[in-house]
C-alpha atoms as a PDB file:
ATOM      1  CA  UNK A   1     -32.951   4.912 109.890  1.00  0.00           C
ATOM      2  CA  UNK A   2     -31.000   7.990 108.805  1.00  0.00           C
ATOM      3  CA  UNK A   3     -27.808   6.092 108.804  1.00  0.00           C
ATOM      4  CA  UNK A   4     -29.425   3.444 106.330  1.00  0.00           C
ATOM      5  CA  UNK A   5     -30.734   5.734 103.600  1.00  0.00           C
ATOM      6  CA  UNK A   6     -27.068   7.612 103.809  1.00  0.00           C
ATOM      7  CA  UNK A   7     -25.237   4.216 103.198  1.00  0.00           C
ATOM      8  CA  UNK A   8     -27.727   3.230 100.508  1.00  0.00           C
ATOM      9  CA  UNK A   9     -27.366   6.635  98.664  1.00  0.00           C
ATOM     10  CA  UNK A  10     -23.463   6.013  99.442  1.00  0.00           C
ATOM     11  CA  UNK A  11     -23.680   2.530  98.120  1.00  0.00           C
ATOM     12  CA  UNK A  12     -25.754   4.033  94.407  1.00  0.00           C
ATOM     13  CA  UNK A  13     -22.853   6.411  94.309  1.00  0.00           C
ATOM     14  CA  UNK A  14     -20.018   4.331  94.492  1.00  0.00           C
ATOM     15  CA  UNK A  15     -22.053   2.142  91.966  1.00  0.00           C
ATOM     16  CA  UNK A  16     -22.280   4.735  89.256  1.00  0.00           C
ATOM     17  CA  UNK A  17     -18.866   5.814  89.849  1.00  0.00           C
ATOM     18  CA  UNK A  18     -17.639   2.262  89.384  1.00  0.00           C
ATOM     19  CA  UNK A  19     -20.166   1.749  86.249  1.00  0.00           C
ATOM     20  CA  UNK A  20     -18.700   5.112  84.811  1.00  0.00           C
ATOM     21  CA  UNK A  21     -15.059   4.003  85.540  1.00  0.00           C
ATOM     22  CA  UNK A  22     -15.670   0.457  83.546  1.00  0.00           C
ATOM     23  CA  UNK A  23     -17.576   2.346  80.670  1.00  0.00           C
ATOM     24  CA  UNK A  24     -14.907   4.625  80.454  1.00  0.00           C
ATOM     25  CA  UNK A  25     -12.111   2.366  81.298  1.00  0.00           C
ATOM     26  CA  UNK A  26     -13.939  -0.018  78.391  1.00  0.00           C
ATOM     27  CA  UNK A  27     -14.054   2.803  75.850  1.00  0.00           C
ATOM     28  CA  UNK A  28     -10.436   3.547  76.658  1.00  0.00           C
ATOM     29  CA  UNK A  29      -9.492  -0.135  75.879  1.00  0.00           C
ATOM     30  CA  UNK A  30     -11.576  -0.105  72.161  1.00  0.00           C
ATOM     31  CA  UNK A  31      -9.791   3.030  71.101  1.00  0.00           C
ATOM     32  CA  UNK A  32      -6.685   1.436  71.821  1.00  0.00           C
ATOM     33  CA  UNK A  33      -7.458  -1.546  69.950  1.00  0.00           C
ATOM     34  CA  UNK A  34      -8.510   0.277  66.715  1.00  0.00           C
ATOM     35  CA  UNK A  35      -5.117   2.790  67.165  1.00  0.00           C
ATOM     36  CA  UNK A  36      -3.250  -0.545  67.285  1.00  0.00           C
ATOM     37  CA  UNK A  37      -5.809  -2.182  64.602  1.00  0.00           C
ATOM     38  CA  UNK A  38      -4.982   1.021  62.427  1.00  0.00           C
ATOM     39  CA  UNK A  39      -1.134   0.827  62.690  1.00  0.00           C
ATOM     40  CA  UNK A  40      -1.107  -3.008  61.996  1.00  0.00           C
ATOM     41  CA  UNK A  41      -3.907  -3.029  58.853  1.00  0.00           C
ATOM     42  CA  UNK A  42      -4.241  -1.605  55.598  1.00  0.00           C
ATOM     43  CA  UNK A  43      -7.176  -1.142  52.725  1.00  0.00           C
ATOM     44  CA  UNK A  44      -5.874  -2.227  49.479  1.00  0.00           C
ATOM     45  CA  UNK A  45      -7.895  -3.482  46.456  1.00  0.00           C
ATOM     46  CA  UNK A  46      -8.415  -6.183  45.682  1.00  0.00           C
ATOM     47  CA  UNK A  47      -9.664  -9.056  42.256  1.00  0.00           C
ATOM     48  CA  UNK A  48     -13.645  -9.030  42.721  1.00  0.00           C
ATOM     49  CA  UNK A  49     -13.636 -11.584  40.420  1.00  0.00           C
ATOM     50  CA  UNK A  50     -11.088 -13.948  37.961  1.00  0.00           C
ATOM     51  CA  UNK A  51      -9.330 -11.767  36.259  1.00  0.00           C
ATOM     52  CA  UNK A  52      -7.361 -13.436  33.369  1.00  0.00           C
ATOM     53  CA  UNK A  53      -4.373 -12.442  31.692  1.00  0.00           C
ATOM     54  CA  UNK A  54      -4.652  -9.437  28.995  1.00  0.00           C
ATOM     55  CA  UNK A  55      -8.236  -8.368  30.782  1.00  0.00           C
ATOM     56  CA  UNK A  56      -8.668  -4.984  31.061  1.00  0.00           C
ATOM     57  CA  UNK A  57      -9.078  -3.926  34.534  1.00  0.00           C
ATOM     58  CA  UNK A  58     -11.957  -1.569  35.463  1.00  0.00           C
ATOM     59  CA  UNK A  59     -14.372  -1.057  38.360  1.00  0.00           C
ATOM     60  CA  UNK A  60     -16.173  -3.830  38.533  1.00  0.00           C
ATOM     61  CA  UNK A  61     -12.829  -6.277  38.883  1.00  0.00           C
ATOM     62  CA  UNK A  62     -12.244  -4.473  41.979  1.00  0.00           C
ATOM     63  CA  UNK A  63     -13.271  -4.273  45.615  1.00  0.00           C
ATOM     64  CA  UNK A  64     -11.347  -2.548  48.460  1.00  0.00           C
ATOM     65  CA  UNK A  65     -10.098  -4.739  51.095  1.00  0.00           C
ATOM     66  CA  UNK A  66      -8.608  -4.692  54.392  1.00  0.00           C
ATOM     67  CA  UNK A  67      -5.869  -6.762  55.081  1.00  0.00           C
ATOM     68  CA  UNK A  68      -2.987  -6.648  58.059  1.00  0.00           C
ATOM     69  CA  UNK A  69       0.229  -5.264  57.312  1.00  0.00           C
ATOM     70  CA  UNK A  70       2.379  -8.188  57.941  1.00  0.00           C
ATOM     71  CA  UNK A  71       0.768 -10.007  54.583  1.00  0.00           C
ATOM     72  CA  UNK A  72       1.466  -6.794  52.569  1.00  0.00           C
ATOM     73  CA  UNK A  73       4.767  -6.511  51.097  1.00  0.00           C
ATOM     74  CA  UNK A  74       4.236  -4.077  48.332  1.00  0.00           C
ATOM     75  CA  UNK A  75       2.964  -0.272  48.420  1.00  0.00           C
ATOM     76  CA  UNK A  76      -0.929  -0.240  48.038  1.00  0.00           C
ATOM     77  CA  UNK A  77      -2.483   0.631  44.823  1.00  0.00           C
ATOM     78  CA  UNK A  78      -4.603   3.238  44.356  1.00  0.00           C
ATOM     79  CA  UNK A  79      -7.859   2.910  42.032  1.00  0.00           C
ATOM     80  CA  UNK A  80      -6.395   5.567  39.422  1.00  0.00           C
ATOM     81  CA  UNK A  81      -3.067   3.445  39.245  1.00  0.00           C
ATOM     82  CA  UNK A  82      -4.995   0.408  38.289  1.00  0.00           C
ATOM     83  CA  UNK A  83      -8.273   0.876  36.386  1.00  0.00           C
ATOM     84  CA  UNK A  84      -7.331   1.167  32.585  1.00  0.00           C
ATOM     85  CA  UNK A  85      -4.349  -1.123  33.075  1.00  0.00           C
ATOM     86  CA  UNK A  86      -3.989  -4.656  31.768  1.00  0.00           C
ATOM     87  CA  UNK A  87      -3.883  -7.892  33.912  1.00  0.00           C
ATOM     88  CA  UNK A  88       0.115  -9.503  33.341  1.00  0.00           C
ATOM     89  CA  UNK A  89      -1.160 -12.579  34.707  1.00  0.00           C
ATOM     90  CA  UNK A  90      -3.835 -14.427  36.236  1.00  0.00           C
ATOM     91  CA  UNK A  91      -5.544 -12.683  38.797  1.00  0.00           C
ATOM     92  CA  UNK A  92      -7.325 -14.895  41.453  1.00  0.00           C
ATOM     93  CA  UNK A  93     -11.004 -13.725  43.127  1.00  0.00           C
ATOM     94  CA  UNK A  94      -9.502 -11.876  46.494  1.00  0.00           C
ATOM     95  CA  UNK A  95      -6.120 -11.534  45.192  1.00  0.00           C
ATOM     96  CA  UNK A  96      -4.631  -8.279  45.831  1.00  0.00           C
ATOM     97  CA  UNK A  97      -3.819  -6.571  43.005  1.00  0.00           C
ATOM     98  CA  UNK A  98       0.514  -6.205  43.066  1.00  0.00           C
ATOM     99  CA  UNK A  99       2.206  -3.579  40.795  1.00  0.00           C
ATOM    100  CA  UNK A 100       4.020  -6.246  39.297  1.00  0.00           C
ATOM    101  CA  UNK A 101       0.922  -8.033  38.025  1.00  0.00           C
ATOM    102  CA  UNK A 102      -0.408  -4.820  35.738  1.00  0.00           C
ATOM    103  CA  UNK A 103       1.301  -3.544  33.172  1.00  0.00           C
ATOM    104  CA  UNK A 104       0.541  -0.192  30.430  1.00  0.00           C
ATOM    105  CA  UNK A 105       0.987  -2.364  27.260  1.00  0.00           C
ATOM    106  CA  UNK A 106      -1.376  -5.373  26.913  1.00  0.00           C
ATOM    107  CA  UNK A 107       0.710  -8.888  27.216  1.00  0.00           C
ATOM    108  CA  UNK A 108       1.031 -11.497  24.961  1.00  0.00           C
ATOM    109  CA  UNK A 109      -1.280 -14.141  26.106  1.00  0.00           C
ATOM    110  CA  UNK A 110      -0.208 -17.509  25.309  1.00  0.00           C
ATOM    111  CA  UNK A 111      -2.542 -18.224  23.062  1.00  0.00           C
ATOM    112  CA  UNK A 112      -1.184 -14.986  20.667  1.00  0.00           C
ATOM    113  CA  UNK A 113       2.534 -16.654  21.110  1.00  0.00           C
ATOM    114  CA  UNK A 114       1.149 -19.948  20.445  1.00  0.00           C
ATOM    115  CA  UNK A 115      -0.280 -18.697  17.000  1.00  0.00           C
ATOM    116  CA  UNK A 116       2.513 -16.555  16.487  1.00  0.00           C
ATOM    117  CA  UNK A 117       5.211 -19.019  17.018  1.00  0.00           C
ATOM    118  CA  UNK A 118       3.488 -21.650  14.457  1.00  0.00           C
ATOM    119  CA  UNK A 119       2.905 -18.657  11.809  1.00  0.00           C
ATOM    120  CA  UNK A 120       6.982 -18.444  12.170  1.00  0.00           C
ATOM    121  CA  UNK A 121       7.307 -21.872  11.942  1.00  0.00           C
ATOM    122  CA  UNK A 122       4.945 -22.058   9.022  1.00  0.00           C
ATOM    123  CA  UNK A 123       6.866 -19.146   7.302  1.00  0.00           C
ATOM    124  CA  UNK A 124      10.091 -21.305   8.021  1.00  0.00           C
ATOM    125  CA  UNK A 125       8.668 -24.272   6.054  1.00  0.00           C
ATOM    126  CA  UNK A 126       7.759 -22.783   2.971  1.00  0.00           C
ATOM    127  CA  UNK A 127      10.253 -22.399   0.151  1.00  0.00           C
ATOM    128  CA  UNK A 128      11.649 -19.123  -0.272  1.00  0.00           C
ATOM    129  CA  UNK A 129      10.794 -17.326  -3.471  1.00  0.00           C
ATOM    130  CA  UNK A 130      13.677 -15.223  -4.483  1.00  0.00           C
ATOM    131  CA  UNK A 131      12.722 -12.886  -7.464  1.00  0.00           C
ATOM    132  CA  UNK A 132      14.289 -12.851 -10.417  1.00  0.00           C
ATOM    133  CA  UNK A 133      15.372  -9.421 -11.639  1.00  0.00           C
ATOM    134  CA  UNK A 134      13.353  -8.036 -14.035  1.00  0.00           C
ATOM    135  CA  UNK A 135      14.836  -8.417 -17.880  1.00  0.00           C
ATOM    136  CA  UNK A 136      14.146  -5.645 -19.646  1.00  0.00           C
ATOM    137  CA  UNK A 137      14.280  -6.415 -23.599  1.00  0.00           C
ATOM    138  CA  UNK A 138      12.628  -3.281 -25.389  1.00  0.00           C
ATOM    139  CA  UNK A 139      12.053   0.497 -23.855  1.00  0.00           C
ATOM    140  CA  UNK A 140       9.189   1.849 -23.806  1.00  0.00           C
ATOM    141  CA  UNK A 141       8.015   5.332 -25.297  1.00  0.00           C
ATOM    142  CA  UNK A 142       5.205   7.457 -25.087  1.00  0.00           C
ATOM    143  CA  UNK A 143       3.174   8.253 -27.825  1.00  0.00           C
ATOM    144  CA  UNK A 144       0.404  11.352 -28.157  1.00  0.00           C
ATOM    145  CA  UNK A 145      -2.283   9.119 -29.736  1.00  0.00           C
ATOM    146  CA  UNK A 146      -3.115  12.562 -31.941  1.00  0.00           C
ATOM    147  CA  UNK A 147       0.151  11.869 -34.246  1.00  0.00           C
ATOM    148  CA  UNK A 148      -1.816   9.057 -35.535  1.00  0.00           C
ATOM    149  CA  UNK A 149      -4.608   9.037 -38.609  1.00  0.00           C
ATOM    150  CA  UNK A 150      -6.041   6.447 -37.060  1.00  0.00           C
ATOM    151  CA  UNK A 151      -7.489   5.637 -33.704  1.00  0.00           C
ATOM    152  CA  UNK A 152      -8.644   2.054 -33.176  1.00  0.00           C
ATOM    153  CA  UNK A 153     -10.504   1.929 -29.884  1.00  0.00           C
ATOM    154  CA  UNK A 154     -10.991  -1.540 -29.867  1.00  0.00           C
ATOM    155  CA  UNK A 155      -6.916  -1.792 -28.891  1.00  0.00           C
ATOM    156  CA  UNK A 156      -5.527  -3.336 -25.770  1.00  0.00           C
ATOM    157  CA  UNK A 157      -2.823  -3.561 -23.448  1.00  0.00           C
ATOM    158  CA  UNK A 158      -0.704  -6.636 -24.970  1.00  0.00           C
ATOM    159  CA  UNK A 159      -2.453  -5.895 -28.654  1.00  0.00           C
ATOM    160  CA  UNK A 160       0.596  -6.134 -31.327  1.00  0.00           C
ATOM    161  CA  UNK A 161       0.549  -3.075 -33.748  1.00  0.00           C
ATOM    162  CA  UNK A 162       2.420  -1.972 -36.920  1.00  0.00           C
ATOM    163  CA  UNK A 163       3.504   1.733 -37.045  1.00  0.00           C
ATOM    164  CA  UNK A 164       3.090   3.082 -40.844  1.00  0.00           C
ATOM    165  CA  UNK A 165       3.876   6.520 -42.653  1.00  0.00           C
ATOM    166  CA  UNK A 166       2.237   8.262 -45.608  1.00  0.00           C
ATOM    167  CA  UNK A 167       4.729  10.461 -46.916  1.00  0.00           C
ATOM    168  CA  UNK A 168       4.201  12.637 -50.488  1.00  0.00           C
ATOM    169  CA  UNK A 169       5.893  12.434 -53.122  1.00  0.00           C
ATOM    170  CA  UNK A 170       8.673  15.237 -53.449  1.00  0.00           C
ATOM    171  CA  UNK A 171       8.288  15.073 -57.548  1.00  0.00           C
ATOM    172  CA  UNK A 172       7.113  18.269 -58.612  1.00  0.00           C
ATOM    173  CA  UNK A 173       5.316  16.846 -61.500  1.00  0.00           C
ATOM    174  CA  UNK A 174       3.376  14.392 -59.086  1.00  0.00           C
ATOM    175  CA  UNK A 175       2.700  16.097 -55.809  1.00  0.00           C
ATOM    176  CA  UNK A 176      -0.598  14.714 -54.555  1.00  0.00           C
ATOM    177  CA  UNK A 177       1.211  11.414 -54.863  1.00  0.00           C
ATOM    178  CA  UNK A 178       1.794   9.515 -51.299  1.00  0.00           C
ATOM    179  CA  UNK A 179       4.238   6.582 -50.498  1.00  0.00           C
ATOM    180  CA  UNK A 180       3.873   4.505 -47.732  1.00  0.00           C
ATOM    181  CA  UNK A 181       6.627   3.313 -45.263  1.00  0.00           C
ATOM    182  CA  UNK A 182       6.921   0.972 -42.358  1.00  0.00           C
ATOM    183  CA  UNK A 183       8.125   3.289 -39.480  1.00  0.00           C
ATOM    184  CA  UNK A 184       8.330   0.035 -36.530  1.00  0.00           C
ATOM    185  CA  UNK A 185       7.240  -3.887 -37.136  1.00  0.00           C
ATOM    186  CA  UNK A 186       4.757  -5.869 -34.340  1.00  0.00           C
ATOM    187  CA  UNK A 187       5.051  -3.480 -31.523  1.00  0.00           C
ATOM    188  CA  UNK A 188       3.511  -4.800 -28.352  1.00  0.00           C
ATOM    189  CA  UNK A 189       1.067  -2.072 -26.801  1.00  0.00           C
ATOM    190  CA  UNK A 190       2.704  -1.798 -22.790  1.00  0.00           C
ATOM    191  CA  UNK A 191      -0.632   0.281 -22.127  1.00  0.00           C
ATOM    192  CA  UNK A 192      -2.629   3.617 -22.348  1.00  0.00           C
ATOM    193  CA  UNK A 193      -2.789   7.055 -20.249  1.00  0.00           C
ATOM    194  CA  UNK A 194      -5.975   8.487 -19.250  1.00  0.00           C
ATOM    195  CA  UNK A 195      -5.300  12.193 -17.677  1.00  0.00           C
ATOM    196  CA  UNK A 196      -1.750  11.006 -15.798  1.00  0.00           C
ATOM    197  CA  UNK A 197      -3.103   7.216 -14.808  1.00  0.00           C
ATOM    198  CA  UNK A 198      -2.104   4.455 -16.742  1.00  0.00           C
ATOM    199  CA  UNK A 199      -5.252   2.268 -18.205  1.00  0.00           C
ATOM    200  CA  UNK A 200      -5.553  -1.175 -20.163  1.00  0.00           C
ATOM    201  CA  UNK A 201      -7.949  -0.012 -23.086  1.00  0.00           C
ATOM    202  CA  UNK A 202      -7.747   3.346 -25.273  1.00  0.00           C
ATOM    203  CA  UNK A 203     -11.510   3.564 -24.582  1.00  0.00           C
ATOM    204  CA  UNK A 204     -12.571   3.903 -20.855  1.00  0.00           C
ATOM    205  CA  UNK A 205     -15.081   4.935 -18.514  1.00  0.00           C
ATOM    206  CA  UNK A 206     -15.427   7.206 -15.893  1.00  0.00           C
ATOM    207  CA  UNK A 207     -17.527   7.489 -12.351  1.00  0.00           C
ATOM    208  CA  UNK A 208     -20.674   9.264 -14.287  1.00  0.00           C
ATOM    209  CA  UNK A 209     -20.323   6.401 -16.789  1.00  0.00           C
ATOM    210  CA  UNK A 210     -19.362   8.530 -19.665  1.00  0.00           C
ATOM    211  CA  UNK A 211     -16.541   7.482 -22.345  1.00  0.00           C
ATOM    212  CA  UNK A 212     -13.137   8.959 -22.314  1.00  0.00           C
ATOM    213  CA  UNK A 213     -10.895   8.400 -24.720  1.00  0.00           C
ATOM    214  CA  UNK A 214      -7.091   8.330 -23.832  1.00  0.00           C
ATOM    215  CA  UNK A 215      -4.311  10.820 -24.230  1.00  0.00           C
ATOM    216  CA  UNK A 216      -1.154   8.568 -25.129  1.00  0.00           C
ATOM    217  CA  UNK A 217      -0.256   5.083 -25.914  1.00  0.00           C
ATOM    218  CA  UNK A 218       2.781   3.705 -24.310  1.00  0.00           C
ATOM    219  CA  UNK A 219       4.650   1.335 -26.893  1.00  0.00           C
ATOM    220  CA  UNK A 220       7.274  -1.101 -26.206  1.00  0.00           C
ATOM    221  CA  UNK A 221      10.244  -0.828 -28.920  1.00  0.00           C
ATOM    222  CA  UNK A 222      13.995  -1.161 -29.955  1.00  0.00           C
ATOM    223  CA  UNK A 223      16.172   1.335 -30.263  1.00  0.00           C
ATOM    224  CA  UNK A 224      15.838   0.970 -34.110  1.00  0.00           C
ATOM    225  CA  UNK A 225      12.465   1.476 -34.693  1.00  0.00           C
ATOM    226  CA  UNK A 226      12.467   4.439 -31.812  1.00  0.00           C
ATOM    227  CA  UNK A 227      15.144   5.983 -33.707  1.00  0.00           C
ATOM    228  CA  UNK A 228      13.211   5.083 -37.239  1.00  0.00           C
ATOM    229  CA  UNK A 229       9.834   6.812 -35.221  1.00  0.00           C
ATOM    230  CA  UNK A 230      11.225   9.723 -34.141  1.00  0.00           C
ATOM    231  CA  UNK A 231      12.536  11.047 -36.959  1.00  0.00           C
ATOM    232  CA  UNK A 232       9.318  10.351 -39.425  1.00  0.00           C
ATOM    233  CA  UNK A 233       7.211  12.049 -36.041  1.00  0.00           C
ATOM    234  CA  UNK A 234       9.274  15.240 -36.736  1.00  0.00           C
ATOM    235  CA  UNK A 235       9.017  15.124 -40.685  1.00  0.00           C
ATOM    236  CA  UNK A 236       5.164  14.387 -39.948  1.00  0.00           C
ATOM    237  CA  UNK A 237       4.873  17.407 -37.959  1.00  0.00           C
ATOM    238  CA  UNK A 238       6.710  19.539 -40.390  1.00  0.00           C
ATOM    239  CA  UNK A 239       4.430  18.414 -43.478  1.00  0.00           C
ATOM    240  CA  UNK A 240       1.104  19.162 -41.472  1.00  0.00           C
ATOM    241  CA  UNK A 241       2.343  22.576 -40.835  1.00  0.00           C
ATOM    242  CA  UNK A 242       3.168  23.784 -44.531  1.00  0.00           C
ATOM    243  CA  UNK A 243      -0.084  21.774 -45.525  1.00  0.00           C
ATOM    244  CA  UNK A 244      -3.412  23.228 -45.831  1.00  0.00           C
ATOM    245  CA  UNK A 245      -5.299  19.770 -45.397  1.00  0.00           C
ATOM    246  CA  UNK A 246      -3.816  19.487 -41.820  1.00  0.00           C
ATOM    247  CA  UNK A 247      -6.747  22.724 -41.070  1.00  0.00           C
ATOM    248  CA  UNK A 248      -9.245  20.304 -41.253  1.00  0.00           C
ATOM    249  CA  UNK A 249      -7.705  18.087 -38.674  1.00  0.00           C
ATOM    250  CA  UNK A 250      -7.007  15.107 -40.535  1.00  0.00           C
ATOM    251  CA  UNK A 251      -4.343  14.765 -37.798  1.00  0.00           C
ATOM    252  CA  UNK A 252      -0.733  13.128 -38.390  1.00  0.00           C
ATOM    253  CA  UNK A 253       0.346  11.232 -41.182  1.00  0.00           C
ATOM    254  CA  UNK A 254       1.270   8.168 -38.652  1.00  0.00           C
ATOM    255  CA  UNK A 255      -0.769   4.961 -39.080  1.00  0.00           C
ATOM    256  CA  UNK A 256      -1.610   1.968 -36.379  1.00  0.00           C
ATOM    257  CA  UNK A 257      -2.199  -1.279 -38.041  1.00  0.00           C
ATOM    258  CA  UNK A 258      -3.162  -3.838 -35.619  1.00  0.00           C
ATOM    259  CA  UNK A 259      -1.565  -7.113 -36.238  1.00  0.00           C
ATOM    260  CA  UNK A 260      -1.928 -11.131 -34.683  1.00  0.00           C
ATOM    261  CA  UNK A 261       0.206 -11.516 -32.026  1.00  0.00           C
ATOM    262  CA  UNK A 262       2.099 -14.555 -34.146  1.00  0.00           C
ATOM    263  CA  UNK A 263       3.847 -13.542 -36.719  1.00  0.00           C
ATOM    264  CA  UNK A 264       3.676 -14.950 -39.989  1.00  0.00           C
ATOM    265  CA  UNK A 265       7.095 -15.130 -41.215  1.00  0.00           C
ATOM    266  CA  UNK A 266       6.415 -14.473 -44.954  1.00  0.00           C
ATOM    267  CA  UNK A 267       4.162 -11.759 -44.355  1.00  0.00           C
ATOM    268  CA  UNK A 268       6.874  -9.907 -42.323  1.00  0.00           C
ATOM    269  CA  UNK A 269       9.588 -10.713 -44.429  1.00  0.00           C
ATOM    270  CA  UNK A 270       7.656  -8.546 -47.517  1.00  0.00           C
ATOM    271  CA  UNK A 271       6.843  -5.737 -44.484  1.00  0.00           C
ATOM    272  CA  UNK A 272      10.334  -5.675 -43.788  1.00  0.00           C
ATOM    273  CA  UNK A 273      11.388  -4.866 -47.491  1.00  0.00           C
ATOM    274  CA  UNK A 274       9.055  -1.678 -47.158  1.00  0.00           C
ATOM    275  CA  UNK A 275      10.745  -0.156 -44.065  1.00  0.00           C
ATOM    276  CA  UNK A 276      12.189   2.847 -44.030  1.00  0.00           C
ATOM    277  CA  UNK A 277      15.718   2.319 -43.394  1.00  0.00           C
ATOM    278  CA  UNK A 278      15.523  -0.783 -45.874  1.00  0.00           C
ATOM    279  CA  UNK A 279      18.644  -0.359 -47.732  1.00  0.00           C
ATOM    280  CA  UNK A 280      17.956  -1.588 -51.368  1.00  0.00           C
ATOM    281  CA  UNK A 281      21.479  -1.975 -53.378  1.00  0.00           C
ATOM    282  CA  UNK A 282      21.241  -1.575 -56.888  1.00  0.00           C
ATOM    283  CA  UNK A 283      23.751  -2.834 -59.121  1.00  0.00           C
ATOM    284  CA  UNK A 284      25.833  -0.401 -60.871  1.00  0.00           C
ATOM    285  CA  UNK A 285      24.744  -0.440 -64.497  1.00  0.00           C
ATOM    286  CA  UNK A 286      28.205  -0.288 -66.747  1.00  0.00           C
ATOM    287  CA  UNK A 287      28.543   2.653 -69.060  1.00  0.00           C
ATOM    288  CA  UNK A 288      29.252   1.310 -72.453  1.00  0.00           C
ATOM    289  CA  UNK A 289      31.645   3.506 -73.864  1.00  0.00           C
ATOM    290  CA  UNK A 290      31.835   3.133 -78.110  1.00  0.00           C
ATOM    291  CA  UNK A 291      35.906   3.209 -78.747  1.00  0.00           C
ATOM    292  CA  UNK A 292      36.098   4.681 -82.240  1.00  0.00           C
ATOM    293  CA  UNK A 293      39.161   3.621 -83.891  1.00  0.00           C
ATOM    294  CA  UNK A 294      40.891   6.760 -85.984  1.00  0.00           C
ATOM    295  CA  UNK A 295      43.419   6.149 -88.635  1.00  0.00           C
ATOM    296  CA  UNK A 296      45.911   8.576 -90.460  1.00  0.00           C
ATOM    297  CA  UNK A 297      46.350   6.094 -93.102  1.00  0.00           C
ATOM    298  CA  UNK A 298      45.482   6.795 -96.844  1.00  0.00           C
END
């Protein structure tokens, strides 16, 4: 009876030894398996979704995967290399995401070099415009619109003006007498300078609404009627100085006359007779000289 219960408790023994040799014989095994599982796979991250080309890629286009060794060929990404970056080309869902298929700079999708392609083609067809070069036929010269008597705000950029002079009579016996002279015939108004920027009208307005008046006219002339306007602007100046009128400020003695933009020929003929550097010539009137015959005769 003794012997019995010693083989039984012998037999239980052996049994747990055996059961804690398999356990540990079995746990053995599955850390093996996942050291070998470990050298053999990798985690790398992969599409979540379709990711097309030009996408941005962020978090939610990408899932961590893991994937053996043998079907990676390419260092794994990490999620800081990737997120912000733009997809090269199409993506697939479970694709792993390849250095080579993100770039910094977003692509050129196809449909961009589709449209660009036929905007160069388009840009091919139509006729080049070559520009002329620009034919300049009068100068221009700015004008202080205070050197004139006369302000007409009602002028425009384009308007045709005449330029007239008032200038006194230099007979002593008739000073308050005035002459008038044409300074510069159908001068095209180029346009008008309001504090430094060039306007279209002499009259203007500003934010608040409120009317300002400009500072100079810009003219378009010859050289012969600049040279005709500059030097009655200096004789001008010099009579309002030695005046006493000019403390009143009836301004310059410089007139605008505004005229049609056609001329009518026999109107300007009779204008151009009154210029200033008109020359009139006068024929020489003989001097009759009486020849008085003397005689020593008897």
């Amino acid at each position: 009876m003794k012997n019995r219960k010693t083989r039984i408790i012998m037999g239980i023994m052996v049994g747990l030894v055996l059961f804690s040799s398999s356990v540990a014989l079995l746990l053995y095994l599955k850390q093996e398996k996942m050291k070998e599982d470990k050298g053999t796979k990798v985690e790398v991250y992969v599409a979540a979704k379709k990711i097309h080309k030009g996408d941005v890629l962020n978090a939610d286009s990408l899932k961590k995967a893991t994937l053996s060794k043998n079907y990676i060929t390419f260092n794994p990404l990490t999620d800081v290399e990737i997120i912000g970056r733009y997809a090269n080309v199409d993506i697939y869902k479970g694709e792993p995401v390849r250095p080579e298929k993100i770039v910094a700079i977003p692509p050129k999708t196809k449909q961009k070099a589709e449209a660009t392609k036929q905007k160069k083609k388009e840009k091919q067809a139509q006729p080049q415009k070559t520009e002329a070069p620009q034919q300049v036929t009068k100068d221009t010269l700015s004008v202080a619109l205070s050197l004139f008597r006369n302000q007409d705000t009602s002028l425009r950029s384009g308007d045709f003006v005449d330029i007239a002079c008032a200038i006194p009579s230099t007979n002593k016996k008739t000073p308050d007498l005035f002459y008038t002279k044409y300074v510069a015939l159908h001068v095209k108004i180029d346009s008008f300078v309001t504090n430094g920027n060039r306007q279209t009208k002499l009259l203007s307005y500003n934010e608040k609404q409120m009317a300002v008046k400009a500072d100079s006219v810009i003219l378009q002339m010859v050289p012969k009627e600049i040279k005709n306007f500059l030097a009655y602007y200096y004789k001008t100046q010099a009579l309002n100085s030695k005046r006493v009128y000019n403390l009143h400020n009836y301004g310059g003695q410089l007139w605008m006359i505004k005229t049609p933009k056609e001329i009518n020929t026999k109107l300007q003929k009779q204008k151009e007779l009154l210029l200033v550097d008109r020359k009139v010539f006068k024929k020489q009137r003989k001097k009759h000289v009486q020849r008085v015959k003397i005689s020593y005769e008897n």
